[in-house]
N, C-alpha and C. Protein backbone atom coordinates (compact mmCIF):
# COMPACT_ATOMS: atom_id res chain seq x y z
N UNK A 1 -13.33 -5.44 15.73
CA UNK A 1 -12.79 -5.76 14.42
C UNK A 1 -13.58 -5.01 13.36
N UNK A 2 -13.07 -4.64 12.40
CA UNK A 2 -13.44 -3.76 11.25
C UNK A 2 -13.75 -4.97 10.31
N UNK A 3 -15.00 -4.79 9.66
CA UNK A 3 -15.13 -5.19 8.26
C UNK A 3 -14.88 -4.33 7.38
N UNK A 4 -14.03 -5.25 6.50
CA UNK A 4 -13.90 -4.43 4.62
C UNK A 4 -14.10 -5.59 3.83
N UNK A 5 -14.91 -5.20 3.15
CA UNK A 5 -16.04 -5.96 1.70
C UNK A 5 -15.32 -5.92 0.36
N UNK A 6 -15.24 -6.69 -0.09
CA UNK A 6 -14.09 -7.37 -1.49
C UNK A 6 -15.23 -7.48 -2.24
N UNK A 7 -14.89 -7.13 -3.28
CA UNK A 7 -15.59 -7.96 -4.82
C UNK A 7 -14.34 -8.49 -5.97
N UNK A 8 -14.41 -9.47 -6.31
CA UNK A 8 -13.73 -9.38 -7.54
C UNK A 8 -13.62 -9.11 -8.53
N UNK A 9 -13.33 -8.55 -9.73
CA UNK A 9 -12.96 -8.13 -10.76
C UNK A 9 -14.01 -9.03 -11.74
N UNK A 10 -14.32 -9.19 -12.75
CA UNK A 10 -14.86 -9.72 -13.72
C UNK A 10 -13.57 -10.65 -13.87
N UNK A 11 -12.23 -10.18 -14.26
CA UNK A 11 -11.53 -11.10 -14.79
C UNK A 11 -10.57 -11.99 -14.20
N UNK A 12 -10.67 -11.48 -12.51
CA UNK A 12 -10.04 -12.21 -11.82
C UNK A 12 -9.99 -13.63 -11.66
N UNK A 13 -8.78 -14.30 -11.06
CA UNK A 13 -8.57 -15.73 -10.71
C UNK A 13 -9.20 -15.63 -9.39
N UNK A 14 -10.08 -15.91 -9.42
CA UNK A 14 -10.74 -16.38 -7.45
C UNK A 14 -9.96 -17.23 -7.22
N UNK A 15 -8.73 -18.11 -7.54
CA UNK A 15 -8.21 -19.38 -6.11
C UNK A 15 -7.03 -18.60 -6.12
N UNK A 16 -6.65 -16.97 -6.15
CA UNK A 16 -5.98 -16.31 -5.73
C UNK A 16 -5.91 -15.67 -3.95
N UNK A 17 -5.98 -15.81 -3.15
CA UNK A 17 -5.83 -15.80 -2.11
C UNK A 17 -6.49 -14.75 -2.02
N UNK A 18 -7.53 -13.99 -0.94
CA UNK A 18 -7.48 -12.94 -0.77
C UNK A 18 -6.56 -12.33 0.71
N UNK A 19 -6.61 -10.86 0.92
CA UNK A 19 -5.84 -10.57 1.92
C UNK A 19 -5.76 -11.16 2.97
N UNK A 20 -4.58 -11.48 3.73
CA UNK A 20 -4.53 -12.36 4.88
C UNK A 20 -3.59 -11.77 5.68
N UNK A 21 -3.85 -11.96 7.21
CA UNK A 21 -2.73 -11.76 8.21
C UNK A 21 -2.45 -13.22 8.23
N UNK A 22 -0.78 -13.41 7.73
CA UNK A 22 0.12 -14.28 8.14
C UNK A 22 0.41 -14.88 9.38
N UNK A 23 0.09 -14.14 10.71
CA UNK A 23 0.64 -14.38 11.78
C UNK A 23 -0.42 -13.65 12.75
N UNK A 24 -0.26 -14.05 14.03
CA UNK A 24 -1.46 -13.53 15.13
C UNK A 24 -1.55 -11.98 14.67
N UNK A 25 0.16 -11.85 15.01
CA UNK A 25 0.34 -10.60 15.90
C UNK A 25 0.23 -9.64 14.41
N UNK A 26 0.62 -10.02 13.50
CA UNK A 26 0.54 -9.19 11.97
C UNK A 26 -0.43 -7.98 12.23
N UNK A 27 0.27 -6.62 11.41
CA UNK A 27 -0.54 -5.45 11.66
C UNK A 27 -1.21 -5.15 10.06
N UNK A 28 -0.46 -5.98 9.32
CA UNK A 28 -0.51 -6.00 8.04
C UNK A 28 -1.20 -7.36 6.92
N UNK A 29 -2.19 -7.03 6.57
CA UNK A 29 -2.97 -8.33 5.57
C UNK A 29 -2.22 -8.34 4.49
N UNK A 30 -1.29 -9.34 4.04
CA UNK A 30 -0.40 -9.35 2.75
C UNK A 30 -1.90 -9.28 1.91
N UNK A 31 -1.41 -8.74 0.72
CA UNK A 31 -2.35 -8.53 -0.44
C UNK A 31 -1.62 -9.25 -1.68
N UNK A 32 -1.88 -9.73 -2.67
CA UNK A 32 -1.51 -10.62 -4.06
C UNK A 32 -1.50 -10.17 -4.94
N UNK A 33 -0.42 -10.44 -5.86
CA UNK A 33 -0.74 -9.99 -7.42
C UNK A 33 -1.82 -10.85 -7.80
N UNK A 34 -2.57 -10.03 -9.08
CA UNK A 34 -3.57 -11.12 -9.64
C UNK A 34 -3.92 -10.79 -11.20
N UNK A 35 -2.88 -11.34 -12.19
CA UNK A 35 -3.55 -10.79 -13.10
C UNK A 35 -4.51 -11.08 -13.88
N UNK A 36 -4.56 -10.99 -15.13
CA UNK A 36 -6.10 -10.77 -15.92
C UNK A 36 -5.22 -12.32 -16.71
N UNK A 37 -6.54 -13.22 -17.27
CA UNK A 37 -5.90 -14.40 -18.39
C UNK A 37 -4.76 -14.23 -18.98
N UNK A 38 -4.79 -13.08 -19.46
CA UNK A 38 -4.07 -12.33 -20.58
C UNK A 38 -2.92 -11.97 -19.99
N UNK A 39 -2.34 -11.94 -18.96
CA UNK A 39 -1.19 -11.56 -18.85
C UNK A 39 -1.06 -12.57 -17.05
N UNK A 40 -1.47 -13.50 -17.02
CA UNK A 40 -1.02 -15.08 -15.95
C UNK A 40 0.24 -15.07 -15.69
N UNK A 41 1.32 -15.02 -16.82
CA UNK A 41 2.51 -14.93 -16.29
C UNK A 41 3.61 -13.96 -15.90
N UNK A 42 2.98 -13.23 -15.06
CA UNK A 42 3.00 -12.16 -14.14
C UNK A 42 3.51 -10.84 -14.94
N UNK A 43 4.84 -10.26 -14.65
CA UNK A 43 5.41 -8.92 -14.75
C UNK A 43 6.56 -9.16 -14.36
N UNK A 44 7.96 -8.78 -15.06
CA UNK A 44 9.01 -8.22 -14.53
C UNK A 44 9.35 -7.05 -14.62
N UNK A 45 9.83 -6.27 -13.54
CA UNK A 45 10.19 -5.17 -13.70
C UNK A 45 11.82 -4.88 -13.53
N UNK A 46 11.95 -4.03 -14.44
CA UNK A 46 13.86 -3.90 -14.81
C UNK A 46 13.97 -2.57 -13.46
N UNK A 47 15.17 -2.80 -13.38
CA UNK A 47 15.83 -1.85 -12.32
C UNK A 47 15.45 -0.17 -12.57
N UNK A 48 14.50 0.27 -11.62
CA UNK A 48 14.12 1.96 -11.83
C UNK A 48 12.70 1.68 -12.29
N UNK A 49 12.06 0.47 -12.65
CA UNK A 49 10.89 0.61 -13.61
C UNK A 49 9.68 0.30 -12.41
N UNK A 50 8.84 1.16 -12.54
CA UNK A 50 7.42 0.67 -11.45
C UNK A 50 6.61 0.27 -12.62
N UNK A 51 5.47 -0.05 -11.79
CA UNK A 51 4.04 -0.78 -12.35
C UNK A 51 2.93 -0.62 -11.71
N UNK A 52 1.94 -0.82 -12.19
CA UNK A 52 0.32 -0.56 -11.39
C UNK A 52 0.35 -2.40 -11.59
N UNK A 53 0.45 -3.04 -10.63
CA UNK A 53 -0.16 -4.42 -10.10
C UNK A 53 -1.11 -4.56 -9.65
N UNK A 54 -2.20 -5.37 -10.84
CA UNK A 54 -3.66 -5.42 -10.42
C UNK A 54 -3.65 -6.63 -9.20
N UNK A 55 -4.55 -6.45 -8.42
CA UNK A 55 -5.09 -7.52 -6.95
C UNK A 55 -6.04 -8.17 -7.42
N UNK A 56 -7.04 -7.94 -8.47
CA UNK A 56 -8.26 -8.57 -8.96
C UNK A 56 -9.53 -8.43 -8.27
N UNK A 57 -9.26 -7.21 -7.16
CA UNK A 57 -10.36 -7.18 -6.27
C UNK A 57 -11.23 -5.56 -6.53
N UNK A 58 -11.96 -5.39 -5.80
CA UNK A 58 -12.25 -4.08 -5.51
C UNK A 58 -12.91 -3.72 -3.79
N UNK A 59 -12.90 -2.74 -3.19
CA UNK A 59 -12.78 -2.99 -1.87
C UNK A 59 -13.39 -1.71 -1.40
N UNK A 60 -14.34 -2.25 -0.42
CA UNK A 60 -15.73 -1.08 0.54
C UNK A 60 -14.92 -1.24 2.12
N UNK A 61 -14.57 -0.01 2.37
CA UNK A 61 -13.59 0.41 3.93
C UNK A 61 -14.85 1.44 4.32
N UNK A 62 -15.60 1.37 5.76
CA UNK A 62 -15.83 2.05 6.15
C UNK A 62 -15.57 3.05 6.41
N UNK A 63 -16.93 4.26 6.68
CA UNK A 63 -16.36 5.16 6.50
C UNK A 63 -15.74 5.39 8.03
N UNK A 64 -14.98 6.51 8.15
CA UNK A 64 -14.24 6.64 9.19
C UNK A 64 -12.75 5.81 9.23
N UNK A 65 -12.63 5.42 8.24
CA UNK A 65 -11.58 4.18 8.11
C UNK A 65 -10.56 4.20 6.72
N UNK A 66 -9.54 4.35 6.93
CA UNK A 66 -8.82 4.23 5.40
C UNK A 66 -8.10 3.16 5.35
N UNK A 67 -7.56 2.35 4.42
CA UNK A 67 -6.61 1.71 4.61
C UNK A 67 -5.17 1.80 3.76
N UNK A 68 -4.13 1.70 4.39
CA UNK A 68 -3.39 2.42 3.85
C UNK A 68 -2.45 0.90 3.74
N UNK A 69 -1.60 1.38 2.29
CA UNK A 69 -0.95 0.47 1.44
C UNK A 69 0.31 0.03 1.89
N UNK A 70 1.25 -0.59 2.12
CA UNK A 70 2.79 -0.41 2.40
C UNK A 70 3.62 -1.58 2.20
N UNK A 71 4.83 -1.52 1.85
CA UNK A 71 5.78 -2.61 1.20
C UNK A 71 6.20 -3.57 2.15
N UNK A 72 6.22 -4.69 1.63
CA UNK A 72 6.66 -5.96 2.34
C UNK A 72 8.17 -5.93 2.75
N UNK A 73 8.70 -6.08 4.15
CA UNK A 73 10.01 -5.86 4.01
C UNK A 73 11.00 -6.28 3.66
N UNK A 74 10.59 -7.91 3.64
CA UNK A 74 11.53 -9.08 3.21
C UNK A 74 11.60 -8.90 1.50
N UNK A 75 10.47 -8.45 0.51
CA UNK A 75 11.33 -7.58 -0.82
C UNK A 75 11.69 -6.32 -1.10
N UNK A 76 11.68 -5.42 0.01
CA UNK A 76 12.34 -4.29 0.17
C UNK A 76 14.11 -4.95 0.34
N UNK A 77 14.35 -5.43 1.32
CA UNK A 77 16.04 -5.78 1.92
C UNK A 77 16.27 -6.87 0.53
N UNK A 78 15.67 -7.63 0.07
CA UNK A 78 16.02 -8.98 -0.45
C UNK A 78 16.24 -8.48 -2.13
N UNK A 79 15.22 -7.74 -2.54
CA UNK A 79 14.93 -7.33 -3.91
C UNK A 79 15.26 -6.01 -4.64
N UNK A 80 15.17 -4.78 -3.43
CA UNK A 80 14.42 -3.53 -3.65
C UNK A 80 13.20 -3.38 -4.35
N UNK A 81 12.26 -3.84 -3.74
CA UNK A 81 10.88 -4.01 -4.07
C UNK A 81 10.34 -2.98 -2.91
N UNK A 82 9.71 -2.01 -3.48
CA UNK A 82 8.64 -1.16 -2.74
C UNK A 82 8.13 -0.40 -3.25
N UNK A 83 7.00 0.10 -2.54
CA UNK A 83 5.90 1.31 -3.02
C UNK A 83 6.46 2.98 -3.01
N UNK A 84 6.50 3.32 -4.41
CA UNK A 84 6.99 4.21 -4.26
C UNK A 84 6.02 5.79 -3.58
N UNK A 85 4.57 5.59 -3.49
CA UNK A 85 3.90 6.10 -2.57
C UNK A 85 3.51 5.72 -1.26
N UNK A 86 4.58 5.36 -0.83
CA UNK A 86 4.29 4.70 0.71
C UNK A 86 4.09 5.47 1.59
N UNK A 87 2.70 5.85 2.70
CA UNK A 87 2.43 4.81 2.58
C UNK A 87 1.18 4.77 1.65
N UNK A 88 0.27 4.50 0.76
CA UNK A 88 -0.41 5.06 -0.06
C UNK A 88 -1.67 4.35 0.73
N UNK A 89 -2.96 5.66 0.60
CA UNK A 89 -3.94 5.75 1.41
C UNK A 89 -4.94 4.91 0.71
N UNK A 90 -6.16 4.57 0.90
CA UNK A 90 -7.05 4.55 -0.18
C UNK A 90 -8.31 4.39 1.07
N UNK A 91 -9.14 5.83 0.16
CA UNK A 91 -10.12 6.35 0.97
C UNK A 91 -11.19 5.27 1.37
N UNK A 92 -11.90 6.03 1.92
CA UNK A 92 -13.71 5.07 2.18
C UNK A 92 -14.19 4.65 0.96
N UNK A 93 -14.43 6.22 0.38
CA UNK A 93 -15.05 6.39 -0.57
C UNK A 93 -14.80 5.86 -2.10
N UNK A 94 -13.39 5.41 -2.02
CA UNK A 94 -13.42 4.36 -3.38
C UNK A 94 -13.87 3.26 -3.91
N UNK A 95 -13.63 2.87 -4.53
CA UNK A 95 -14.53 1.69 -5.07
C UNK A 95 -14.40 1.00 -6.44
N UNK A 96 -13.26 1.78 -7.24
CA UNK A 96 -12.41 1.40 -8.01
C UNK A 96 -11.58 0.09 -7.87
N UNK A 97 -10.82 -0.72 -8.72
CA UNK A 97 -10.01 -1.65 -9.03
C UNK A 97 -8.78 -1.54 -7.65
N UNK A 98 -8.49 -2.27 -6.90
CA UNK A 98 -7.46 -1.90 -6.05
C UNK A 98 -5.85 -2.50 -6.75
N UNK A 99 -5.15 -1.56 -7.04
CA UNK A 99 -4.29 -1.57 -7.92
C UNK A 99 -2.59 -1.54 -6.93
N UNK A 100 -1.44 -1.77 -6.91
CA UNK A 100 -0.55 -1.85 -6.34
C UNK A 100 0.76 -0.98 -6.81
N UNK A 101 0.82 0.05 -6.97
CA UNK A 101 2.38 0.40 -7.30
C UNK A 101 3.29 0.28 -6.97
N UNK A 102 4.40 -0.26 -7.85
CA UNK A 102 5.20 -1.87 -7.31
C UNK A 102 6.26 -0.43 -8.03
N UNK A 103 7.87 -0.42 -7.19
CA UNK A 103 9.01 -0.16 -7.93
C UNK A 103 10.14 -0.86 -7.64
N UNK A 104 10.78 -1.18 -8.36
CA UNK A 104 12.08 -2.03 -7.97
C UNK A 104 13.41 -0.81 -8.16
N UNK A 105 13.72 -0.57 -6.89
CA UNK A 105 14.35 0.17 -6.68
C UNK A 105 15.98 -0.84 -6.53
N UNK A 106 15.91 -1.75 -6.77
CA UNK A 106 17.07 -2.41 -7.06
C UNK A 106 18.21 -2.54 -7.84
N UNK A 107 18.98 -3.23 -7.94
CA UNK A 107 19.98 -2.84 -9.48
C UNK A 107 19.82 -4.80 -10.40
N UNK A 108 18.83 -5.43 -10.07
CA UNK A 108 18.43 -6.33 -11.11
C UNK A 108 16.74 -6.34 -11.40
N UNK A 109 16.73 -7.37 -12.58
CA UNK A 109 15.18 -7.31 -12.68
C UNK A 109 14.84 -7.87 -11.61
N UNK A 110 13.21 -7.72 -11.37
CA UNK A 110 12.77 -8.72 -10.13
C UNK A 110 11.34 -9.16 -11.26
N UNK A 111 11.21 -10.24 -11.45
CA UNK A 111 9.97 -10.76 -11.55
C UNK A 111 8.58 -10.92 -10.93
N UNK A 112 7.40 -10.31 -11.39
CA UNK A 112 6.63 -10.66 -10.56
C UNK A 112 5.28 -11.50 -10.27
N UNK A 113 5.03 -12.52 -9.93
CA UNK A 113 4.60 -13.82 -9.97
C UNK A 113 3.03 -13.85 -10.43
N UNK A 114 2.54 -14.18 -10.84
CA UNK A 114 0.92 -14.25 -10.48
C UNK A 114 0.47 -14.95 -8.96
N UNK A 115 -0.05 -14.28 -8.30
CA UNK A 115 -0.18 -14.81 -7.09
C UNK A 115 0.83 -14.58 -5.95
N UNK A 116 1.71 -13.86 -6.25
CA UNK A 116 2.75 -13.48 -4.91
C UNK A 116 1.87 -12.45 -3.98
N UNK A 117 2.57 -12.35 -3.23
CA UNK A 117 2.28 -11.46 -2.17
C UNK A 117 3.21 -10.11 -2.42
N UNK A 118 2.77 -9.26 -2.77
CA UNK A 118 3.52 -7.67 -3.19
C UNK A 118 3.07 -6.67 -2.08
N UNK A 119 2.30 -6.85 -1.35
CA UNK A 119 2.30 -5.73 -0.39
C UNK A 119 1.84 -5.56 0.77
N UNK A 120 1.36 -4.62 1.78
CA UNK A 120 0.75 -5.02 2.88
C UNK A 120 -0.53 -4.51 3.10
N UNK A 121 -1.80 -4.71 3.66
CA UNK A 121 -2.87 -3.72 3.93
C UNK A 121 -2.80 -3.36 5.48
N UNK A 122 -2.95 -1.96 6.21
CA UNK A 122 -2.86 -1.67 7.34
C UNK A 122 -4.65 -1.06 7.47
N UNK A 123 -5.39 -1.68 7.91
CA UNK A 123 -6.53 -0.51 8.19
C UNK A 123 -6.30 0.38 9.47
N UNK A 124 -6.70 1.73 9.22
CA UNK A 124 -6.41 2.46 10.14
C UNK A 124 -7.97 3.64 10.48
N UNK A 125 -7.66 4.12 11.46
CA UNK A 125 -8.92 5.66 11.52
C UNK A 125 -8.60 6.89 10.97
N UNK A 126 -9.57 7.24 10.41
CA UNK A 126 -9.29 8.59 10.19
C UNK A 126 -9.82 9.55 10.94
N UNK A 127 -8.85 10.60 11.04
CA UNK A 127 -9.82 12.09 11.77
C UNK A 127 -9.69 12.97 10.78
N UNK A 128 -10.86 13.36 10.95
CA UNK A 128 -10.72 15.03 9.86
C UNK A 128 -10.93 16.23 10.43
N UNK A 129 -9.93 17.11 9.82
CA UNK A 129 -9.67 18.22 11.33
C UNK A 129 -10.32 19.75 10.04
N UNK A 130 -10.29 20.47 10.91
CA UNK A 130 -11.16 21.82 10.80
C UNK A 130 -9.30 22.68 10.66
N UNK A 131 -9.50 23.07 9.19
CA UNK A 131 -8.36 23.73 9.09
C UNK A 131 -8.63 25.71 9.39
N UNK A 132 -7.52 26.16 10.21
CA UNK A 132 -8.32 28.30 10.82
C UNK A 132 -7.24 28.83 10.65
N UNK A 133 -7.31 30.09 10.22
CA UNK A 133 -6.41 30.59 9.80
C UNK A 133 -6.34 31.57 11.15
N UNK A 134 -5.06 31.84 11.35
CA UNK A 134 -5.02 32.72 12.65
C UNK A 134 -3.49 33.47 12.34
N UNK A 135 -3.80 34.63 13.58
CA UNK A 135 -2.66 35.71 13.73
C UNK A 135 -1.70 34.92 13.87
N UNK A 136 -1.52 34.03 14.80
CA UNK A 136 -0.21 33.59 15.74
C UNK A 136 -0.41 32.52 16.42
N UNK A 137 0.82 31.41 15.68
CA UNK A 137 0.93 30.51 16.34
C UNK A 137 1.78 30.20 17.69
N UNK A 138 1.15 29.11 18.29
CA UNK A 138 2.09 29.19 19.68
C UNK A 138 3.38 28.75 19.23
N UNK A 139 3.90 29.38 20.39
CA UNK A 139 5.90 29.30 20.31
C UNK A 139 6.22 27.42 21.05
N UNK A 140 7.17 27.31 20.74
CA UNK A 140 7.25 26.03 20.81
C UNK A 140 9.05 25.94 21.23
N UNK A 141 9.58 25.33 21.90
CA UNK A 141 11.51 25.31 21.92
C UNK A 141 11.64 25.12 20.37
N UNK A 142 11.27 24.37 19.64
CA UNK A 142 11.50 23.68 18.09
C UNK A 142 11.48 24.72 17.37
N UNK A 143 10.42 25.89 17.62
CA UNK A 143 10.39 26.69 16.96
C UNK A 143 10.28 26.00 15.17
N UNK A 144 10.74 27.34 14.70
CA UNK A 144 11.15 26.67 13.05
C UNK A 144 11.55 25.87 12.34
N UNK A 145 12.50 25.54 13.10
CA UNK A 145 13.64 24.53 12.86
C UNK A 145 13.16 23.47 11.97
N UNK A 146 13.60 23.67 10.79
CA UNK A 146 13.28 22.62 9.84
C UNK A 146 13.89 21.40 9.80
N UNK A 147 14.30 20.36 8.30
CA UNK A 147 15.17 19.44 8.65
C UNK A 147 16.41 19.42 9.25
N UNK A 148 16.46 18.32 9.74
CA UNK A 148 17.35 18.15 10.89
C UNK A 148 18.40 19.22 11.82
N UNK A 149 17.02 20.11 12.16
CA UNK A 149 17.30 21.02 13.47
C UNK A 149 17.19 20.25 14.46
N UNK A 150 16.97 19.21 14.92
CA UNK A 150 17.12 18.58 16.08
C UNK A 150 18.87 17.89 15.77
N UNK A 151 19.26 17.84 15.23
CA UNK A 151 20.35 17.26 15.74
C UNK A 151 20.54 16.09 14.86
N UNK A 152 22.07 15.17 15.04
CA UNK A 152 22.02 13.92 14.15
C UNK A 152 22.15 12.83 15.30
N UNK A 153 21.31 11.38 14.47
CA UNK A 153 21.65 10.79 15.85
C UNK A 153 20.39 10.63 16.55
């Protein structure tokens, strides 16, 4: 099991939940909106409009380790609620405010709660590869074949 180290915000609500797996098998720690006093009664966002949704936290991922961001599916199908950088990374090395970019890709407003659950955390590994410039790459059947050169289906 991986540890990752939380701090909260100066202005955060601490009886805001922090990240949690819902379920055994969950690959994903739902994460929370959390806002500042000043704005408790959450955010709506109108149809096409995103937002930076503060969590109230800030967060230490080992190194070798990123964790990467991604939308809940039940307000993706239910809302059009999702990340429009999905899946969005966030290095070792940060240590900044962990912030949520929320878009409602829907055709109504969606409101958004203080304290909901807006997204997912996946921790994952990283490798970092040695980029070489060379004569010639190997041939492959795929060859070139860009989008959907394989076929539909």
């Amino acid at each position: 099991m991986v540890e990752i180290c939380l701090t909260w915000l100066e202005d955060a609500d601490r009886s805001v939940a922090l990240p949690s797996y819902e379920t055994a098998g969950a690959a994903g720690a739902d994460v929370r909106a959390n806002f500042p006093a000043s704005e408790r009664n959450g955010l709506t966002l109108q149809p096409g409009a995103r937002a930076l949704v503060p969590t109230g936290l800030r967060i230490e991922i080992p190194a070798g380790y990123e964790v990467q961001v991604r939308p809940r599916s039940g307000l993706a199908l239910k809302h059009g609620i999702t990340l429009p950088n999905t899946p969005g990374t966030i290095d070792s090395d940060y240590r900044g405010p962990l912030g949520i970019i929320v878009m409602n890709a829907g055709n109504a407003p969606f409101h958004i709660e203080h304290g909901a659950r807006i997204a997912q955390l996946i921790v994952a590994p990283v490798f970092q590869a040695s980029f070489t410039v060379t004569e010639k790459l190997s041939e492959t059947e795929r060859g070139s074949g860009g989008f959907g050169s394989t076929g539909v289906g």
